[in-house]
C-alpha atoms as a PDB file:
ATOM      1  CA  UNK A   1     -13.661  -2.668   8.712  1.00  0.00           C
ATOM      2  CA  UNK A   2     -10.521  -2.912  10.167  1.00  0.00           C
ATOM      3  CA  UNK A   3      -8.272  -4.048  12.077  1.00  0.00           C
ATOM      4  CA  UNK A   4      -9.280  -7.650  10.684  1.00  0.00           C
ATOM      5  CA  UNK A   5      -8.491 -10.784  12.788  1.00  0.00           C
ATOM      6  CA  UNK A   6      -6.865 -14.029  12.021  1.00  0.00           C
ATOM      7  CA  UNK A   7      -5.893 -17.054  13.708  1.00  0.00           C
ATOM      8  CA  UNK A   8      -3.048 -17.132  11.708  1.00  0.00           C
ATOM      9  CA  UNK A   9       0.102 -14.907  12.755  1.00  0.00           C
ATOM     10  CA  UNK A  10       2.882 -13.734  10.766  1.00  0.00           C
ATOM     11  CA  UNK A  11       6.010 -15.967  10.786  1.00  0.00           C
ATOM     12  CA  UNK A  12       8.607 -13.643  12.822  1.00  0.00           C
ATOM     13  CA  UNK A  13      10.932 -11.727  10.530  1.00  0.00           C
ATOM     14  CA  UNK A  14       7.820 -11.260   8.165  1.00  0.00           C
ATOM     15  CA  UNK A  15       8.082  -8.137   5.944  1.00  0.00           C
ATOM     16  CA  UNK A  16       6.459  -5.764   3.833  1.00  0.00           C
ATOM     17  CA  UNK A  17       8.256  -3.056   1.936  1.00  0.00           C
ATOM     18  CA  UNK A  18       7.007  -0.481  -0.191  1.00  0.00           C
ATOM     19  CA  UNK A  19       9.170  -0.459  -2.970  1.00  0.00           C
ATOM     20  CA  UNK A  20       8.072   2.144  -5.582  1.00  0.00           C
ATOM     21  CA  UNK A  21       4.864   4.332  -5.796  1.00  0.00           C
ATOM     22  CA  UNK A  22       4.071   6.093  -9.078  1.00  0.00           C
ATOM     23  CA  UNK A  23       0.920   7.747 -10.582  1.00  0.00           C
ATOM     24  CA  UNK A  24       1.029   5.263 -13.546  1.00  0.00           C
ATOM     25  CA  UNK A  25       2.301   1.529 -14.498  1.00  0.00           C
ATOM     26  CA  UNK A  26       3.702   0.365 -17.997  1.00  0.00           C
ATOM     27  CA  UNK A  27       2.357  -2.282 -20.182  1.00  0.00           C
ATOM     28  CA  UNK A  28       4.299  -4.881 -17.874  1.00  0.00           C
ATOM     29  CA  UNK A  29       3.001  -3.543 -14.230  1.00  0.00           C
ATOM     30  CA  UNK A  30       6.212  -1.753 -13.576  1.00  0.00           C
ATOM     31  CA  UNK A  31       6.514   1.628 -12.306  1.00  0.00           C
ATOM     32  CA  UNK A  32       5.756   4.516 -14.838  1.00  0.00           C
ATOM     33  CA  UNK A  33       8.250   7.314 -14.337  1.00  0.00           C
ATOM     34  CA  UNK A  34       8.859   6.264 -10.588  1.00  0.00           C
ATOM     35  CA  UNK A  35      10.947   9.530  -9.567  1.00  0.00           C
ATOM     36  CA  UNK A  36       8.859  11.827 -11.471  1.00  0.00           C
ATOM     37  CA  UNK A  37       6.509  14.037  -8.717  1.00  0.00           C
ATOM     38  CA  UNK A  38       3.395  13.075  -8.090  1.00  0.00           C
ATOM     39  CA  UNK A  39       0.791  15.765  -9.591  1.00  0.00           C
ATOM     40  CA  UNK A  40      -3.061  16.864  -8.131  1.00  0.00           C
ATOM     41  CA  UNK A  41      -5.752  15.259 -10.515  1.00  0.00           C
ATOM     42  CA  UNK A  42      -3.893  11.665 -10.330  1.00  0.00           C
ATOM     43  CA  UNK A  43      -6.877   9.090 -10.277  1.00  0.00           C
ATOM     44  CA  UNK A  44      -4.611   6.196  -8.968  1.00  0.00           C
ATOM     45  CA  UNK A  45      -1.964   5.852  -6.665  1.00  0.00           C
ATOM     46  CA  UNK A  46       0.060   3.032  -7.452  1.00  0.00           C
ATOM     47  CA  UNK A  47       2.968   1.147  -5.262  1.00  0.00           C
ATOM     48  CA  UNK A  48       4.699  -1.617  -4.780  1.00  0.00           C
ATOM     49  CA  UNK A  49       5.261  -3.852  -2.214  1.00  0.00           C
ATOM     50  CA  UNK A  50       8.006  -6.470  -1.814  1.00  0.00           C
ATOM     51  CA  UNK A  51       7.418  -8.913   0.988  1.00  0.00           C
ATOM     52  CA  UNK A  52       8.856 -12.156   2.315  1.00  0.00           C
ATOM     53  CA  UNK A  53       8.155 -14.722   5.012  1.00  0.00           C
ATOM     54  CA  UNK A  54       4.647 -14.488   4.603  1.00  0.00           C
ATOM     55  CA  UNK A  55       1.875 -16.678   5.434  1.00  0.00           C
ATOM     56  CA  UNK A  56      -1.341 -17.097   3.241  1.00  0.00           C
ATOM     57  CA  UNK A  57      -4.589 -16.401   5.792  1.00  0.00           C
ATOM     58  CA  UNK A  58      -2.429 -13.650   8.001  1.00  0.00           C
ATOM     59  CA  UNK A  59      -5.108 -10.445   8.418  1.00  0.00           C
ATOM     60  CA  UNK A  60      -3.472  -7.045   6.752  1.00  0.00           C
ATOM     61  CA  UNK A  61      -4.497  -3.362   6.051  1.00  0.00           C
ATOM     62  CA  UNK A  62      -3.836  -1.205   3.278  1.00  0.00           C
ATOM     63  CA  UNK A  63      -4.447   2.431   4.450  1.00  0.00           C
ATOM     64  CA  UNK A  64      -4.016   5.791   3.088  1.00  0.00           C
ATOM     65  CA  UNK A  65      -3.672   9.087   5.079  1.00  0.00           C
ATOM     66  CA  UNK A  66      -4.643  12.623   3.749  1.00  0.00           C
ATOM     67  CA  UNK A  67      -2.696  14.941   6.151  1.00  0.00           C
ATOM     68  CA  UNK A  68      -2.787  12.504   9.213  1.00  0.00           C
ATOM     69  CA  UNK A  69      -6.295  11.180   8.500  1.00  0.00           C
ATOM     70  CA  UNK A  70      -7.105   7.690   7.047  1.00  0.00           C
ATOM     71  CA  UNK A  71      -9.084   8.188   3.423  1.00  0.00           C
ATOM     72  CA  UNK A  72      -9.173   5.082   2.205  1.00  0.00           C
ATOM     73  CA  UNK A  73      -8.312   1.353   3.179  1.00  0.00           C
ATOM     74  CA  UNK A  74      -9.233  -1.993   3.878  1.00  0.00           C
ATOM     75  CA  UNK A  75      -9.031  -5.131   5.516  1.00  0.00           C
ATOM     76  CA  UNK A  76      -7.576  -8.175   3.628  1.00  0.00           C
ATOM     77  CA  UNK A  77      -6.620 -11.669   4.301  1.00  0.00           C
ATOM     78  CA  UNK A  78      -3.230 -12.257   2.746  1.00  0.00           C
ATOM     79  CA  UNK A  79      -2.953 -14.812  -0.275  1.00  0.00           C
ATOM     80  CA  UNK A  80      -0.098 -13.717  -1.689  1.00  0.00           C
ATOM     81  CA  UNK A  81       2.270 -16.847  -0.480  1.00  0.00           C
ATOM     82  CA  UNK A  82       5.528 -16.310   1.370  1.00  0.00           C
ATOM     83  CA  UNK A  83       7.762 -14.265  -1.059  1.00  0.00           C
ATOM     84  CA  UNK A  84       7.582 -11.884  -4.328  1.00  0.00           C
ATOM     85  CA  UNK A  85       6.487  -8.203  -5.029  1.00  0.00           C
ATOM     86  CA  UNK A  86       2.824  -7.227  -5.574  1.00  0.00           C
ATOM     87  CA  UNK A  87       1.093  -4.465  -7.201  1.00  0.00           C
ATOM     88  CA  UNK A  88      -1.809  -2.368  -5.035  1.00  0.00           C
ATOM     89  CA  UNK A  89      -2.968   1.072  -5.941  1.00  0.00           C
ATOM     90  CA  UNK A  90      -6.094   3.588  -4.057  1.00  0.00           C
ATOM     91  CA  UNK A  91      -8.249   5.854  -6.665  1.00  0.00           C
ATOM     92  CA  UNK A  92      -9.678   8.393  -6.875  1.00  0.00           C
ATOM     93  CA  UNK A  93     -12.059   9.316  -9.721  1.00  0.00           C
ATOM     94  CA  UNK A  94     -11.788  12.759  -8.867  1.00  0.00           C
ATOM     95  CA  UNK A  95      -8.794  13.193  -8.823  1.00  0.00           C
ATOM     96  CA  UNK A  96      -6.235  13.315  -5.716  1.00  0.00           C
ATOM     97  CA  UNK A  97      -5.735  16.838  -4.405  1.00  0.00           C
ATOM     98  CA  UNK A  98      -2.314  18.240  -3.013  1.00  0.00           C
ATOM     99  CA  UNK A  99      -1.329  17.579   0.381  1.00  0.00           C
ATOM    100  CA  UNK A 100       0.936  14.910   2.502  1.00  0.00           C
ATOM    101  CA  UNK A 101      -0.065  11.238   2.161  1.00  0.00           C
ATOM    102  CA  UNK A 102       0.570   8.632   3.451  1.00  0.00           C
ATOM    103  CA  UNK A 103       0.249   4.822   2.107  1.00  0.00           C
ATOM    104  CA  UNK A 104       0.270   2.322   5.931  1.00  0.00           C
ATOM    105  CA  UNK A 105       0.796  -1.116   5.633  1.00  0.00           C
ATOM    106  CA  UNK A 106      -0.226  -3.130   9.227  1.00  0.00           C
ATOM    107  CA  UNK A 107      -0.707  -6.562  10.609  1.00  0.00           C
ATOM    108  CA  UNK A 108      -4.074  -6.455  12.225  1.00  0.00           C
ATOM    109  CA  UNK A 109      -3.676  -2.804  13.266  1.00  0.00           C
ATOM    110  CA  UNK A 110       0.105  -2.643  14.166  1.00  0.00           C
ATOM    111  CA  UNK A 111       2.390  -0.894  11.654  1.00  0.00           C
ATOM    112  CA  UNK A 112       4.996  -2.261   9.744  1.00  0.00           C
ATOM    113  CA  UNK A 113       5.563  -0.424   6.710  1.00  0.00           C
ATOM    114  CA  UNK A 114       4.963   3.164   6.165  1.00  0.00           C
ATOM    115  CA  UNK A 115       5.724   5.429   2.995  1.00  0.00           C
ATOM    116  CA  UNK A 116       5.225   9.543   2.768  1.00  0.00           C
ATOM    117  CA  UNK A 117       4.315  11.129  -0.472  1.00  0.00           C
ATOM    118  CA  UNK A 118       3.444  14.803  -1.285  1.00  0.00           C
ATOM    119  CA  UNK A 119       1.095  15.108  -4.373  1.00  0.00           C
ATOM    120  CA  UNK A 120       2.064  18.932  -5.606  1.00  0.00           C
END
């Protein structure tokens, strides 16, 4: 599944930022109490990424880590153009359980944006 290849390469100084992560969005896909912790039994994890000198075709992963261990992910071809903010969220229809997560952003395998989060 991943890491996915592409012929096309990020333009250098190409970024991704996770900008807010929150359990719920409002009616216009912003952050729903973004400070607020993040409680076991939350079916989605939502966040936000800001990102800039991007290039439509570049190969990505979304990945999420339970205590050190990836959970869920995939593989992506980006189509987002070069600049903006974009909405992404993992579920779980369960219901997350407590512990140390970890939301990993990468360029076909490589790391470039990383955020922690504890779900009490």
């Amino acid at each position: 599944m991943w890491p996915l290849t592409s012929e096309v390469t990020p333009l250098p100084g190409a970024d991704l930022t996770i900008v807010a992560v929150a359990s719920a969005v409002t009616a216009d896909l912003e952050p729903a109490n973004p400070d607020a912790p993040l409680q076991a039994g939350i079916t989605r994890l939502y966040f936000w990424v800001a990102y800039r000198g991007m290039v439509d075709g570049v190969a990505w992963e979304r990945l999420l880590l339970r205590d050190g261990r990836v959970i869920q992910g995939g593989a992506y071809l980006w189509n987002g153009g070069a600049e903006g903010t974009a909405l992404y969220f993992f579920g779980d229809a369960e219901g997350f359980a407590p512990g140390e997560y970890e939301i990993r952003l990468t360029f076909s395998g490589v790391t470039v944006e990383s955020k922690s989060q504890r779900i009490q």
